[in-house]
C-alpha atoms as a PDB file:
ATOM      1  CA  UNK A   1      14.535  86.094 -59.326  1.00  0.00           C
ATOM      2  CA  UNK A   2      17.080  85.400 -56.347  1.00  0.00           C
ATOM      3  CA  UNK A   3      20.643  84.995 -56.958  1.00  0.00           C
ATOM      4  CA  UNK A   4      22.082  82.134 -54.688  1.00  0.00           C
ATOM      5  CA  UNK A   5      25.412  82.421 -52.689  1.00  0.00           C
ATOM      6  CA  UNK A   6      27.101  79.877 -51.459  1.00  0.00           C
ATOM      7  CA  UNK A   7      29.354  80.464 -48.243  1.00  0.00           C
ATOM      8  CA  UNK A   8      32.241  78.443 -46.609  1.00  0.00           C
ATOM      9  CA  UNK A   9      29.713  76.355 -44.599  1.00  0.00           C
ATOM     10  CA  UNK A  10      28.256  75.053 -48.013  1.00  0.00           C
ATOM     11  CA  UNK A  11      24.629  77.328 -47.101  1.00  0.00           C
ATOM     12  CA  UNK A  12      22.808  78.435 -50.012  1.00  0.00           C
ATOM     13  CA  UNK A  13      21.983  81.851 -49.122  1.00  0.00           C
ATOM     14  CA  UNK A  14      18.906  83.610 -50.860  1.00  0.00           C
ATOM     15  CA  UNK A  15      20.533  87.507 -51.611  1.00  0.00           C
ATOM     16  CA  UNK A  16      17.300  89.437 -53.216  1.00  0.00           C
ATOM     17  CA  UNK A  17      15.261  92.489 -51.686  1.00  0.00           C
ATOM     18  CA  UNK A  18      12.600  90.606 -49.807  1.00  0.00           C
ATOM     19  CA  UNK A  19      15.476  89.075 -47.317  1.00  0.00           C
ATOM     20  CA  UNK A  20      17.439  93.008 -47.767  1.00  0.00           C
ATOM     21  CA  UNK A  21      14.640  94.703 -46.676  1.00  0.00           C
ATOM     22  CA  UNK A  22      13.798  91.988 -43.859  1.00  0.00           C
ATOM     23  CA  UNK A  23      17.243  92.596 -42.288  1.00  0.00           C
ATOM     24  CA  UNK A  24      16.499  96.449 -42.428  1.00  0.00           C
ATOM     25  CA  UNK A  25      13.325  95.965 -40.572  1.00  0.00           C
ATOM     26  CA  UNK A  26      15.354  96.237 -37.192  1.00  0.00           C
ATOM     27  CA  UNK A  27      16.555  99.121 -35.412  1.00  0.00           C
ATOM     28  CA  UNK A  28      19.101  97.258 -34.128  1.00  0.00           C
ATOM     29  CA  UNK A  29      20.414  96.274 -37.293  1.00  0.00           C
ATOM     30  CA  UNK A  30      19.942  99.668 -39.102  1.00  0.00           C
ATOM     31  CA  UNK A  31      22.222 100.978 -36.019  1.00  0.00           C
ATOM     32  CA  UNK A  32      24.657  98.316 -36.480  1.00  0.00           C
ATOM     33  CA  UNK A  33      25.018  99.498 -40.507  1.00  0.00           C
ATOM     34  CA  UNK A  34      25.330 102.683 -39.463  1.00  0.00           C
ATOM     35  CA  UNK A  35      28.376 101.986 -37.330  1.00  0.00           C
ATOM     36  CA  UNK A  36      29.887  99.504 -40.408  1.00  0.00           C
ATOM     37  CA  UNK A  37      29.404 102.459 -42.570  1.00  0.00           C
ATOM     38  CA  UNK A  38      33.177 103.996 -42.243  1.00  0.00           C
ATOM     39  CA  UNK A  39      34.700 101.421 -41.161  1.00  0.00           C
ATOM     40  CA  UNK A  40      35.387  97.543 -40.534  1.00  0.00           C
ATOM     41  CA  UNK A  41      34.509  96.430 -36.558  1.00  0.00           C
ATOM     42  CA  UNK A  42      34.987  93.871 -34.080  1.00  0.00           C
ATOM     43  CA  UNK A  43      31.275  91.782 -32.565  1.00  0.00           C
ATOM     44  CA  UNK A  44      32.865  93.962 -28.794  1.00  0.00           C
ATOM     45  CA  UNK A  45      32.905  97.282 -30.920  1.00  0.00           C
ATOM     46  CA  UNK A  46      29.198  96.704 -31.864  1.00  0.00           C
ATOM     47  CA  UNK A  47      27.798  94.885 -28.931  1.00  0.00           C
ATOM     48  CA  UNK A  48      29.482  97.903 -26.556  1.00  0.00           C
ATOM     49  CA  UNK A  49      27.828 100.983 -28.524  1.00  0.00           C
ATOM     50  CA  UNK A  50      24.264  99.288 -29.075  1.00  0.00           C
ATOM     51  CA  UNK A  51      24.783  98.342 -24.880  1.00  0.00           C
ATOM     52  CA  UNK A  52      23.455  94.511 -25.557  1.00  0.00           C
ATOM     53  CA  UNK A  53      24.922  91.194 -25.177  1.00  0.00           C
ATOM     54  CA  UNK A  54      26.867  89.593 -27.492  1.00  0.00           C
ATOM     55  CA  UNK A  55      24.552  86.847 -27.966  1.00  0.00           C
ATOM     56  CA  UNK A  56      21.879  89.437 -29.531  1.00  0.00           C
ATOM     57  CA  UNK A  57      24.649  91.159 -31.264  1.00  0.00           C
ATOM     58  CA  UNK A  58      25.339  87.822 -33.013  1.00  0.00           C
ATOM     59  CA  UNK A  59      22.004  87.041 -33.975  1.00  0.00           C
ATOM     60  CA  UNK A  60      21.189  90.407 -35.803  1.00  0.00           C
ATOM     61  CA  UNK A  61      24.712  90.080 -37.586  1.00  0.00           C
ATOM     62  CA  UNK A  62      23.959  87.253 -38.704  1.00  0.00           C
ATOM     63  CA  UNK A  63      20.561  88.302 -40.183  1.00  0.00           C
ATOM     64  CA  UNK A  64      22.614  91.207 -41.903  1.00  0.00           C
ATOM     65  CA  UNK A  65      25.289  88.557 -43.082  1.00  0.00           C
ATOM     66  CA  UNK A  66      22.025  86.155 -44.252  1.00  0.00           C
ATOM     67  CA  UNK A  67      20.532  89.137 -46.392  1.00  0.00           C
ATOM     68  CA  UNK A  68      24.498  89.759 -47.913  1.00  0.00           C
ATOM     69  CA  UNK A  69      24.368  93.125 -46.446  1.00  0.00           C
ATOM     70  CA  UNK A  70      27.522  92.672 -44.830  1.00  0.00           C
ATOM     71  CA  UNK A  71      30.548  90.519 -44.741  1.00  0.00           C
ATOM     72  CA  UNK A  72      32.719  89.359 -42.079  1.00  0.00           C
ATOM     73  CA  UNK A  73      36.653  87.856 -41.768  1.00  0.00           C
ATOM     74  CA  UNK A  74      37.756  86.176 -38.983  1.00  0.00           C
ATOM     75  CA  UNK A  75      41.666  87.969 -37.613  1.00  0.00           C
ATOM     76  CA  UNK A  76      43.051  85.713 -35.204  1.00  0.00           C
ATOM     77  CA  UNK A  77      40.295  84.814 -32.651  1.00  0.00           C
ATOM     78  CA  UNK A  78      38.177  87.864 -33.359  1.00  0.00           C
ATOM     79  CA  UNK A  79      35.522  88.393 -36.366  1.00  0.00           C
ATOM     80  CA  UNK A  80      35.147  91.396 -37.751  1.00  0.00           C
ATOM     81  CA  UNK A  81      32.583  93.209 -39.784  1.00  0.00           C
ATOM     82  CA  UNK A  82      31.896  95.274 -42.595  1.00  0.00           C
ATOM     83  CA  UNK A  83      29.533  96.306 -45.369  1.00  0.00           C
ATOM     84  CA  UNK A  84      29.395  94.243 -48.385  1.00  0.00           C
ATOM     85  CA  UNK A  85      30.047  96.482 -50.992  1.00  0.00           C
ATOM     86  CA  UNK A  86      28.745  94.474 -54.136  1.00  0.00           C
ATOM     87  CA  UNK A  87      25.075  94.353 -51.977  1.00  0.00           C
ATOM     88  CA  UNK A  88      25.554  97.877 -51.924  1.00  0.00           C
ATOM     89  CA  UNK A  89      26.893  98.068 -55.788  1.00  0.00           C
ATOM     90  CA  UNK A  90      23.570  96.138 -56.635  1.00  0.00           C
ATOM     91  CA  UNK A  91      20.837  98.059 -54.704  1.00  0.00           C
ATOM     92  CA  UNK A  92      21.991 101.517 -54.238  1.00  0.00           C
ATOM     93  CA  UNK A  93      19.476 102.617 -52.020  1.00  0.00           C
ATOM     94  CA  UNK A  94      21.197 100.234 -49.398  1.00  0.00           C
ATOM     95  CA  UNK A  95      23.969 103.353 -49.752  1.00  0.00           C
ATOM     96  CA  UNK A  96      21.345 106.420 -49.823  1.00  0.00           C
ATOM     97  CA  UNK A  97      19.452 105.108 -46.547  1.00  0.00           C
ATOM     98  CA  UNK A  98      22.880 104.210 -44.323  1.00  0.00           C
ATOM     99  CA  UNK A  99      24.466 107.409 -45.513  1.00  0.00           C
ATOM    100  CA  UNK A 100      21.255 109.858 -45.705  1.00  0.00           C
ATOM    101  CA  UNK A 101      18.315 108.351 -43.735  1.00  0.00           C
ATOM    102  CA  UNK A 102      20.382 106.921 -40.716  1.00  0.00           C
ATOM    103  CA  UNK A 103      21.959 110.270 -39.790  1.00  0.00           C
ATOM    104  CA  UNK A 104      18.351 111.972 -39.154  1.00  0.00           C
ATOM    105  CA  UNK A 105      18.065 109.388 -36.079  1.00  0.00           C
ATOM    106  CA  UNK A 106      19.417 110.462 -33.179  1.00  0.00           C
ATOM    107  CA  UNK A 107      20.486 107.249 -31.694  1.00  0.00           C
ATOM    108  CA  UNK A 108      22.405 106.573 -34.488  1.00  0.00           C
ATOM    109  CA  UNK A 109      24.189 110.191 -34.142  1.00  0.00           C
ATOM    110  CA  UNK A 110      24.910 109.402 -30.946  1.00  0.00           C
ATOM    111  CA  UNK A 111      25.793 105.730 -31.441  1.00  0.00           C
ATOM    112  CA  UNK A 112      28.625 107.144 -33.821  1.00  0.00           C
ATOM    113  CA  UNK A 113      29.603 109.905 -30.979  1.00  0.00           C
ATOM    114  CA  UNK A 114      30.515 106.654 -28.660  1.00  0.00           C
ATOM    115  CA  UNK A 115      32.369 104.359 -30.836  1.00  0.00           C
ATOM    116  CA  UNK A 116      34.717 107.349 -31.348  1.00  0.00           C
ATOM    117  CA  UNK A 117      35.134 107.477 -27.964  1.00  0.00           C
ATOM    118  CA  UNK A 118      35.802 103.777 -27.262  1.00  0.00           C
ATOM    119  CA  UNK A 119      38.315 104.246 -30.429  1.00  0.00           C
ATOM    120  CA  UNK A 120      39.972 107.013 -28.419  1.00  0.00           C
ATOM    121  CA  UNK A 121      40.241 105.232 -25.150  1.00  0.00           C
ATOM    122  CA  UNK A 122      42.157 102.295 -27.040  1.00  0.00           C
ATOM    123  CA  UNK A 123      39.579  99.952 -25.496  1.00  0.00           C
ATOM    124  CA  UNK A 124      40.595  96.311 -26.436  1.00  0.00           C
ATOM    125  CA  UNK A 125      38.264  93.149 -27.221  1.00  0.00           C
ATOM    126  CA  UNK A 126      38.248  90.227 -24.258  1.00  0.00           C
END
């Protein structure tokens, strides 16, 4: 049985595991949760550690956003993006894999290792 969201742009949004475990079926994506996993970040933030355009950053947000894995709010002219915690309330696995699973992948050490150093440089969005 899905449960059915409905967001700003009146979209009814199918949030059950078939469309959760879609959106994890990405390594893009399952980076992109592993960099939402301490904190809330900026589309630039994302599309600079994962080192592809913003246009494909978009697209697998969205399919993370679709599933109601994460959440965004827009601040001023930027979006920004973090994990939805009732998702991961509801399926706690969602929490075991991102904070267990994720950190045996290297990429997704070092992914982690360069966001902290983008942080550091006080990099801004354009």
């Amino acid at each position: 049985m899905s449960i059915i969201a409905y967001t700003h742009l009146e979209m009814v949004v199918p949030m059950d595991i078939v469309y959760i475990l879609k959106a994890l079926a990405d390594e893009n994506r399952i980076r992109i949760l592993n960099l939402l996993k301490n904190r809330e970040l900026c589309v630039c933030d994302i599309e600079a550690v994962l080192g592809i355009k913003q246009s494909n950053t978009s697209r697998h947000l969205n399919k993370l956003k679709i599933a109601g894995i994460i959440v965004s709010v827009k601040k001023s002219q930027w979006v920004y993006y973090r994990l939805n915690d009732s998702t991961f309330q509801k399926f706690p696995f969602l929490s075991m894999i991102i904070s267990d699973e994720v950190e045996k992948i290297n990429i997704c050490k070092d992914d982690l290792v360069l966001l902290e150093k983008l942080k550091a440089s006080d990099r801004r969005c354009e």
